[in-house]
PDB file of N, CA and C in Angstrom:
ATOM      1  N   UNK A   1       0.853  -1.187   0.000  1.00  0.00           N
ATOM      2  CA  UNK A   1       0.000   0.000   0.000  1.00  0.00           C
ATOM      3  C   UNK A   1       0.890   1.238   0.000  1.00  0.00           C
ATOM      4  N   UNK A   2       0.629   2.131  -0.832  1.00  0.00           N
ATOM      5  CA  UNK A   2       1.417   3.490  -1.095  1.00  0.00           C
ATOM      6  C   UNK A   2       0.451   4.212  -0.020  1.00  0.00           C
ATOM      7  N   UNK A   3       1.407   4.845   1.524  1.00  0.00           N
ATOM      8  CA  UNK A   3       0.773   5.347   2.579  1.00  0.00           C
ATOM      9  C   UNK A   3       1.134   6.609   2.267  1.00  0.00           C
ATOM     10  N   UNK A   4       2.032   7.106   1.817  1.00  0.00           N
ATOM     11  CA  UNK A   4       1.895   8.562   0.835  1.00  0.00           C
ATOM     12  C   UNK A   4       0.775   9.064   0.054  1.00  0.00           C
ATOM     13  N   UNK A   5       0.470   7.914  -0.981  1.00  0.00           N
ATOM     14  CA  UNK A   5      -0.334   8.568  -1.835  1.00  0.00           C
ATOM     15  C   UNK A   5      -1.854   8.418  -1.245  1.00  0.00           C
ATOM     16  N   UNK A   6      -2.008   7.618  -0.255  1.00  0.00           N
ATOM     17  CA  UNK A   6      -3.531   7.634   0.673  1.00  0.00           C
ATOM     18  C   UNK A   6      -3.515   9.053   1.338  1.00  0.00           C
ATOM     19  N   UNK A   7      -2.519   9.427   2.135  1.00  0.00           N
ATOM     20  CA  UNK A   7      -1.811  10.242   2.851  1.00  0.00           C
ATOM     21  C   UNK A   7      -2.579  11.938   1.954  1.00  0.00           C
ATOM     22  N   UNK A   8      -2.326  11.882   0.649  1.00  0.00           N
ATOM     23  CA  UNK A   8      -1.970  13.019  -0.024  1.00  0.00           C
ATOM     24  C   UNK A   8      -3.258  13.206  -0.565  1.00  0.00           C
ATOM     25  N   UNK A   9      -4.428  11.752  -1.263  1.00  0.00           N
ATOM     26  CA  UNK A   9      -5.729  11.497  -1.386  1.00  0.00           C
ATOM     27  C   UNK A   9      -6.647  12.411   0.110  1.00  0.00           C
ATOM     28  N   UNK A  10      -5.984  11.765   0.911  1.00  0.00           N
ATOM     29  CA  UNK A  10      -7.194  12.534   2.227  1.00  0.00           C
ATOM     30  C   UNK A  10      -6.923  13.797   2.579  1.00  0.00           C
ATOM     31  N   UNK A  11      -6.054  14.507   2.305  1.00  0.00           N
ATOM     32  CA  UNK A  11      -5.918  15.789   2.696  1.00  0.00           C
ATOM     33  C   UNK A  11      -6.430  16.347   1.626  1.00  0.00           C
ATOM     34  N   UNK A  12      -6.394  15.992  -0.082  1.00  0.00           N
ATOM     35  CA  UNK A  12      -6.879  16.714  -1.023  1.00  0.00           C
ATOM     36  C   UNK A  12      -8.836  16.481  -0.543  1.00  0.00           C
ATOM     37  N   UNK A  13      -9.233  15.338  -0.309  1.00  0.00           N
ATOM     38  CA  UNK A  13     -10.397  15.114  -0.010  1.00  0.00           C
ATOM     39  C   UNK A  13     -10.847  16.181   0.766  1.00  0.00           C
ATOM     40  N   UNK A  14     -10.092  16.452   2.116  1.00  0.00           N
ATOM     41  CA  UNK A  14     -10.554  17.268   3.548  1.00  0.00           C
ATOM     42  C   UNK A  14     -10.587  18.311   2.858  1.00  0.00           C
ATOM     43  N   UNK A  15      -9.462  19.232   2.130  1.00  0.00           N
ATOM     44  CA  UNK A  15     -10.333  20.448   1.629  1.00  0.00           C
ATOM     45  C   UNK A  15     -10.966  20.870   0.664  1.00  0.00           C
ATOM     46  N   UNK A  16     -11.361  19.810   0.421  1.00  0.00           N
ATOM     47  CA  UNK A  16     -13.036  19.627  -0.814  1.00  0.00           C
ATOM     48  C   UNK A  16     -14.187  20.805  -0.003  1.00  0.00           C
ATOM     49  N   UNK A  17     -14.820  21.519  -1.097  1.00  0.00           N
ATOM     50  CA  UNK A  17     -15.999  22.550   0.144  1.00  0.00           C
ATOM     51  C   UNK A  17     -17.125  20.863  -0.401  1.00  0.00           C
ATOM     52  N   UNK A  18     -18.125  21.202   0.501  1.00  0.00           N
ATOM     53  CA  UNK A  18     -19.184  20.643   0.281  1.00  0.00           C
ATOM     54  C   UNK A  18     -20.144  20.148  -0.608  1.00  0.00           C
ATOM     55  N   UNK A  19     -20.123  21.041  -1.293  1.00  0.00           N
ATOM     56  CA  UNK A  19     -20.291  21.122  -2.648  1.00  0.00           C
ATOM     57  C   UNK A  19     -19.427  20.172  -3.399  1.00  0.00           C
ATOM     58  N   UNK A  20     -18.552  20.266  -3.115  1.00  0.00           N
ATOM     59  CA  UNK A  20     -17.855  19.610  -4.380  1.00  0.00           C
ATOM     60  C   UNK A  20     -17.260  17.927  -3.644  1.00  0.00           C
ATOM     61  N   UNK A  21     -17.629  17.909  -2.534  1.00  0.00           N
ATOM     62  CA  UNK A  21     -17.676  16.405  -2.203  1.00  0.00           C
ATOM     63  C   UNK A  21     -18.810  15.592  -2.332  1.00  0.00           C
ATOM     64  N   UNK A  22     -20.176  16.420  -2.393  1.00  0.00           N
ATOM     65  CA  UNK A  22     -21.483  15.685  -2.450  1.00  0.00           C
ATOM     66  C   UNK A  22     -20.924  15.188  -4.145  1.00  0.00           C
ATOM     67  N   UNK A  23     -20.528  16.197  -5.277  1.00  0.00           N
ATOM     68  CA  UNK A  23     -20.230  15.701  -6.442  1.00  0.00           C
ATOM     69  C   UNK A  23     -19.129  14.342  -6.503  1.00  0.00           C
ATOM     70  N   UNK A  24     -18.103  14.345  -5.598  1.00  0.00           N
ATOM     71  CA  UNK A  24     -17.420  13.615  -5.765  1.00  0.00           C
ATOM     72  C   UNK A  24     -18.424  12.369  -5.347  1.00  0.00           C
ATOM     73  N   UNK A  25     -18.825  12.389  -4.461  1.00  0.00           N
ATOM     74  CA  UNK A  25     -19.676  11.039  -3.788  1.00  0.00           C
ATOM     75  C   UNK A  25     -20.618  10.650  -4.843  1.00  0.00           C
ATOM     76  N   UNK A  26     -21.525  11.413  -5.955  1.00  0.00           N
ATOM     77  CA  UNK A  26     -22.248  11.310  -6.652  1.00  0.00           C
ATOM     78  C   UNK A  26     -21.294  10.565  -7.744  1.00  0.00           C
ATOM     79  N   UNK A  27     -20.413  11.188  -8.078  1.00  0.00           N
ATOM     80  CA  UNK A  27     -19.330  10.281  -9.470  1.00  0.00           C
ATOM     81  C   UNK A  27     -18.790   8.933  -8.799  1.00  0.00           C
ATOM     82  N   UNK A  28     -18.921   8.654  -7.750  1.00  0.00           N
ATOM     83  CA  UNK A  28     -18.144   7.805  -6.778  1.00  0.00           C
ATOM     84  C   UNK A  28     -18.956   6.718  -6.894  1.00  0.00           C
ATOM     85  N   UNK A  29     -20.595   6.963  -6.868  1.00  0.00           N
ATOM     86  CA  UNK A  29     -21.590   6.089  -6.430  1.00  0.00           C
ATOM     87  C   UNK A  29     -21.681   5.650  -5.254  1.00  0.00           C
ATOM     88  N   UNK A  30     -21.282   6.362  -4.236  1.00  0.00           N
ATOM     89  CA  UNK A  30     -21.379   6.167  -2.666  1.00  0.00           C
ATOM     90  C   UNK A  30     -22.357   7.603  -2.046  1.00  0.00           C
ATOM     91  N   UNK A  31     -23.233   8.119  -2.916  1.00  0.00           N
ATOM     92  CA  UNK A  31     -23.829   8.697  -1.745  1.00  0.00           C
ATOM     93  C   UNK A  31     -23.745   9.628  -0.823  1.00  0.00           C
ATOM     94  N   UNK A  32     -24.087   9.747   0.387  1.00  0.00           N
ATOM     95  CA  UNK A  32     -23.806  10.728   1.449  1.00  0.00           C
ATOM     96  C   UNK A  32     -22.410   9.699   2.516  1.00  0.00           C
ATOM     97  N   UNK A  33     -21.784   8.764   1.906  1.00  0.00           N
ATOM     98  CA  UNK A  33     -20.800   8.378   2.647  1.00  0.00           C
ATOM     99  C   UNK A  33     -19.775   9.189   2.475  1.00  0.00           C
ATOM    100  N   UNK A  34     -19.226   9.486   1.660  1.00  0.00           N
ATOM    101  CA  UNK A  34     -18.516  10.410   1.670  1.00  0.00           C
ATOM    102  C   UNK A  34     -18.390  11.749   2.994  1.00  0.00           C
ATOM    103  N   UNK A  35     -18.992  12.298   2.511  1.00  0.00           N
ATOM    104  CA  UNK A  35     -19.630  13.248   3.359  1.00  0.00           C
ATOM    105  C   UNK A  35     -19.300  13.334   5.141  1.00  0.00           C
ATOM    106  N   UNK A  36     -20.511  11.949   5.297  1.00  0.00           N
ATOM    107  CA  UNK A  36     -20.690  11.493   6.731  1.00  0.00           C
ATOM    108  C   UNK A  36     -19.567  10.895   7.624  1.00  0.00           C
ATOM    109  N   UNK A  37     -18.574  10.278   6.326  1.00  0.00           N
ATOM    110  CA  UNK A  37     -16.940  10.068   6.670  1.00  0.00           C
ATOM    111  C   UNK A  37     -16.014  11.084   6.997  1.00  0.00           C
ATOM    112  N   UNK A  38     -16.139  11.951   6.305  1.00  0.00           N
ATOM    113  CA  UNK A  38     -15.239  13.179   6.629  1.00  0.00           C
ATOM    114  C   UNK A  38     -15.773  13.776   7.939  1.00  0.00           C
ATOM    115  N   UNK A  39     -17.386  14.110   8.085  1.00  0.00           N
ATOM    116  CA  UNK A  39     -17.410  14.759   9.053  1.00  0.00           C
ATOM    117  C   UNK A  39     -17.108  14.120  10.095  1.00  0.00           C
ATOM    118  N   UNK A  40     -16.848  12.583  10.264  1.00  0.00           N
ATOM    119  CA  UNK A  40     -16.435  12.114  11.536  1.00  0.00           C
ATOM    120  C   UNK A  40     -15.283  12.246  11.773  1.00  0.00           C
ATOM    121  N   UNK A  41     -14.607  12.280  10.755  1.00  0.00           N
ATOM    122  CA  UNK A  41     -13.242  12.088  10.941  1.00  0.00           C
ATOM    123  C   UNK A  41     -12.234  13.824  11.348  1.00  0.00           C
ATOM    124  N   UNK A  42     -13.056  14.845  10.726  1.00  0.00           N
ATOM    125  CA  UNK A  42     -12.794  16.007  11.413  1.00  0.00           C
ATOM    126  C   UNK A  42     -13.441  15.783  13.012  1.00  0.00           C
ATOM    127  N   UNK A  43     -14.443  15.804  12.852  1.00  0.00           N
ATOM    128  CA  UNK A  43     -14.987  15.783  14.522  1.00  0.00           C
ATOM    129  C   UNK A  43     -13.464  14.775  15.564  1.00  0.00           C
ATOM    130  N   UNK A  44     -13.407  13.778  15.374  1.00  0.00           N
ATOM    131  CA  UNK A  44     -12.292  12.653  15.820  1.00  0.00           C
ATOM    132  C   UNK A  44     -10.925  13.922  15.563  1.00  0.00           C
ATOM    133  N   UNK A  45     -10.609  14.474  14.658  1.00  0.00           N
ATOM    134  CA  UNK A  45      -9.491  15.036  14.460  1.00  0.00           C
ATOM    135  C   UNK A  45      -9.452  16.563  15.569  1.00  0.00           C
ATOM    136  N   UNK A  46     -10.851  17.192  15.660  1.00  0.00           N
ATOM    137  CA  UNK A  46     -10.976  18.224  16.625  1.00  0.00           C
ATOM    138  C   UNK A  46     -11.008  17.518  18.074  1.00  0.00           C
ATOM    139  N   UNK A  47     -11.606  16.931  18.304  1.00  0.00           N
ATOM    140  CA  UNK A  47     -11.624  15.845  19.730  1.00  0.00           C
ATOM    141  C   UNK A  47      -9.980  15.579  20.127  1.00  0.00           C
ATOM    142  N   UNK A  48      -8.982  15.185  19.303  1.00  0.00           N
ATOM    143  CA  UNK A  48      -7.697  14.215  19.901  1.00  0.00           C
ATOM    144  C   UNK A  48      -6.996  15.980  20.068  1.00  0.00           C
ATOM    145  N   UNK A  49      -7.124  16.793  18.597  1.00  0.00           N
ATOM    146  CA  UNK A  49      -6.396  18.466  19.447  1.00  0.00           C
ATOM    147  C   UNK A  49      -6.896  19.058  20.582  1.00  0.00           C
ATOM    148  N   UNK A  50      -8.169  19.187  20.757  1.00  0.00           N
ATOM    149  CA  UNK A  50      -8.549  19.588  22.306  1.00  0.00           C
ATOM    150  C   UNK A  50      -7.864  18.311  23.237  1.00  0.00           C
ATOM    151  N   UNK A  51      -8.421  17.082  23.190  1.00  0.00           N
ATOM    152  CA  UNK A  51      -7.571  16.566  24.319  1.00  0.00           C
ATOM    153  C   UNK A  51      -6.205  17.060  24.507  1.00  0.00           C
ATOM    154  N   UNK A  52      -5.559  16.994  23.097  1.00  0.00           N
ATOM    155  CA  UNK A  52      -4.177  17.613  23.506  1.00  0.00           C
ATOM    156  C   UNK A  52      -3.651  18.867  24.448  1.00  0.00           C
ATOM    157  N   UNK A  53      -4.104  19.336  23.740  1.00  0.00           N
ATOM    158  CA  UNK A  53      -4.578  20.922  24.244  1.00  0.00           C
ATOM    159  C   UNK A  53      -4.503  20.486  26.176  1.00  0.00           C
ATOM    160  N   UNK A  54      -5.897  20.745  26.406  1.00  0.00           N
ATOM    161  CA  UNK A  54      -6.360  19.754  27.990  1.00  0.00           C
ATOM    162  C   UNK A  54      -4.917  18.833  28.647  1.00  0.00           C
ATOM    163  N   UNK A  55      -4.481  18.012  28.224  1.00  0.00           N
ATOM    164  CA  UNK A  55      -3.230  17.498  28.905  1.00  0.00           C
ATOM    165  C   UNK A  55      -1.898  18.510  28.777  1.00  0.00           C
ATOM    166  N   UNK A  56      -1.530  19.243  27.677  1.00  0.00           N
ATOM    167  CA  UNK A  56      -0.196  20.206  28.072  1.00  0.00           C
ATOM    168  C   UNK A  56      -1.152  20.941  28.973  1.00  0.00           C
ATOM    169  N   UNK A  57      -2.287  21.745  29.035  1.00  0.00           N
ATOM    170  CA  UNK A  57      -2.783  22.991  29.940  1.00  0.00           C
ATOM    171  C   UNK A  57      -3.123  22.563  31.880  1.00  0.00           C
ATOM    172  N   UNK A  58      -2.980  21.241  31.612  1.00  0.00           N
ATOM    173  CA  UNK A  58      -3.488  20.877  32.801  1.00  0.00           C
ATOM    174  C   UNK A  58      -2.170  19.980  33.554  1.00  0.00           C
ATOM    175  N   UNK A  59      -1.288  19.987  32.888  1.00  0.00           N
ATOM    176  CA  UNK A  59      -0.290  19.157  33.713  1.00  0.00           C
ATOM    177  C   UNK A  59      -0.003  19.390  34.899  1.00  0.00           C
ATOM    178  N   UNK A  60       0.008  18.642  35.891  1.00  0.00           N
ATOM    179  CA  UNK A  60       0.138  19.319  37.571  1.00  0.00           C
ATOM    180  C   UNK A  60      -1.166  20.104  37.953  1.00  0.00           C
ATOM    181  N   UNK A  61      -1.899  20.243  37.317  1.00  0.00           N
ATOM    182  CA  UNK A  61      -3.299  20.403  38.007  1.00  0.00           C
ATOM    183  C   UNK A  61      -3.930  19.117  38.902  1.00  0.00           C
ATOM    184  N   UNK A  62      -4.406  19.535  39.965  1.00  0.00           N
ATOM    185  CA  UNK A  62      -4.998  18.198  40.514  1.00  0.00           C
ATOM    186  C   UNK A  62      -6.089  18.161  41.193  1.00  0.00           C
ATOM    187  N   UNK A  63      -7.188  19.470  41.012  1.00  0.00           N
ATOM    188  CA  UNK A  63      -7.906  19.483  41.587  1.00  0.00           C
ATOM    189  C   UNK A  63      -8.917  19.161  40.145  1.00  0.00           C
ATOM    190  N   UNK A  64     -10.100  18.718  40.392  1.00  0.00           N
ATOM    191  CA  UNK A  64     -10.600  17.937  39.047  1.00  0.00           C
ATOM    192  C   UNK A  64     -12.040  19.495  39.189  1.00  0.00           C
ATOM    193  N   UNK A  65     -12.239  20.272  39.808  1.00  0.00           N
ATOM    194  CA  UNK A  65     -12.994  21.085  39.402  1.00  0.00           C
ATOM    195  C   UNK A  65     -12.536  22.267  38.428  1.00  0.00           C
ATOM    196  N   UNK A  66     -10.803  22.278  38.607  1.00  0.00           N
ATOM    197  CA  UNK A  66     -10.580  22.996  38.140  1.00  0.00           C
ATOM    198  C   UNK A  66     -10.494  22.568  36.563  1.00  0.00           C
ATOM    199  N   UNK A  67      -9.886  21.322  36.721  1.00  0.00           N
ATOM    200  CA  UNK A  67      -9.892  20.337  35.113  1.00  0.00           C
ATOM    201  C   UNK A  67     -10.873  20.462  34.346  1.00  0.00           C
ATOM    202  N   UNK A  68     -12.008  19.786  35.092  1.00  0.00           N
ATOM    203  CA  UNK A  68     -13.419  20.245  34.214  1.00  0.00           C
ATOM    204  C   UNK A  68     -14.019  21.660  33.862  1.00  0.00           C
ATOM    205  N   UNK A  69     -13.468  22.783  34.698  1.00  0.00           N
ATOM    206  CA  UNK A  69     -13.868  24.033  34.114  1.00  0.00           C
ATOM    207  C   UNK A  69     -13.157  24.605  33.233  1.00  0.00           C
ATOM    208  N   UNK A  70     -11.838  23.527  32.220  1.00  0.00           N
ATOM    209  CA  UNK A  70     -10.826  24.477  31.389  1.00  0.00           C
ATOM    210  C   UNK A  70     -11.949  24.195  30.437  1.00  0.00           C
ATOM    211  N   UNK A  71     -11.609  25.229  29.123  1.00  0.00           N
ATOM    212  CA  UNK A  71     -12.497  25.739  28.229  1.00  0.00           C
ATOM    213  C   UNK A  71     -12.717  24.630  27.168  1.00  0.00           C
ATOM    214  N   UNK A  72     -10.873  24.016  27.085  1.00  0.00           N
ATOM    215  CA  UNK A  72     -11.712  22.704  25.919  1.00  0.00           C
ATOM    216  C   UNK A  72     -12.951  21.785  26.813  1.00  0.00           C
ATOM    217  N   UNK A  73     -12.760  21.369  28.020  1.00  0.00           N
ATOM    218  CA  UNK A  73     -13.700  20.428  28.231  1.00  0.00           C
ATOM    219  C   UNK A  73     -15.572  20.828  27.821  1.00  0.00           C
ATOM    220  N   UNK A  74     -15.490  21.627  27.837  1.00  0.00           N
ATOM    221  CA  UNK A  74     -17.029  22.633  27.415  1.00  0.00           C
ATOM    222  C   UNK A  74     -16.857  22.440  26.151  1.00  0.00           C
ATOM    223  N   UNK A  75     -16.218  22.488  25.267  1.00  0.00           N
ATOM    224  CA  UNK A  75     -16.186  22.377  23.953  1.00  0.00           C
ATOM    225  C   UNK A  75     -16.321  20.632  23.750  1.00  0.00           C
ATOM    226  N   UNK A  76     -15.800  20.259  24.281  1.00  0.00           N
ATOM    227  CA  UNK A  76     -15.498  18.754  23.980  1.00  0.00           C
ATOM    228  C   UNK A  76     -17.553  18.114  24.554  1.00  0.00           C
ATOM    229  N   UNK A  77     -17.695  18.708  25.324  1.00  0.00           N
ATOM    230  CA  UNK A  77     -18.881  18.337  26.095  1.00  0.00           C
ATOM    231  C   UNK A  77     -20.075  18.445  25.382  1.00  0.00           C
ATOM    232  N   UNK A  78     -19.917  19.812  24.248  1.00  0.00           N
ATOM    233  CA  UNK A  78     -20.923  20.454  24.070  1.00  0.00           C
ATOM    234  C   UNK A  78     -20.882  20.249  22.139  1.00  0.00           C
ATOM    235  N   UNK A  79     -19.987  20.253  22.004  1.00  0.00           N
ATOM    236  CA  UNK A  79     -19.532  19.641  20.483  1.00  0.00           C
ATOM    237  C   UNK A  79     -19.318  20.836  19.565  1.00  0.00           C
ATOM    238  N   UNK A  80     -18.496  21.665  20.503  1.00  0.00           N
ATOM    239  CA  UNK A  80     -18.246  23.279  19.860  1.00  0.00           C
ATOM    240  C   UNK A  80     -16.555  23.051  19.109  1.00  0.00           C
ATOM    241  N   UNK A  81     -16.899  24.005  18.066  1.00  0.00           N
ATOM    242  CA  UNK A  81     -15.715  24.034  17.435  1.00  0.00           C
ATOM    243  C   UNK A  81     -14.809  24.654  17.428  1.00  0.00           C
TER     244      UNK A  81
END
C-alpha cells in the first residue's frame, strides 16, 4: 500500500468545500458516505487536538474542578468548534 499517496488522497479530499464532495460522492456512487466520513473524521481530528490541548494545559493540576472548568472540556462536552 502506497501510505503517501492515501496520505496526499485525504488531505486533497478534507479540503473539498461541500459542494464539491457531495459531487465527488455522486461520481463515486457512494452517496452521502462520503460526506458522513469526513465529518467524523474532522470531529475525531478536533476531539484528539482539544484533548491535547487539555493534557499540556493541565499538567500538575490536581484538583478535578478545576480540570473540568478548562475551556476545551465545554467544547469537547458540548460539540463546539
Amino acid at each position: 500500500m502506497n501510505t503517501e499517496l492515501v496520505e496526499s488522497l485525504a488531505q486533497a479530499i478534507l479540503s473539498l468545500s461541500e459542494d464539491e464532495r457531495s459531487l465527488l460522492s455522486a461520481k463515486l456512487g457512494i452517496g452521502n458516505q462520503l460526506t458522513a466520513n469526513i465529518k467524523q473524521i474532522e470531529l475525531e481530528a478536533d476531539f484528539t487536538k482539544l484533548a491535547k490541548q487539555w493534557r499540556d494545559e493541565n499538567h500538575g493540576v490536581f484538583s478535578t474542578n478545576q480540570i473540568s472548568m478548562h475551556r476545551t472540556m465545554g467544547k469537547t462536552r458540548h460539540g463546539e468548534r
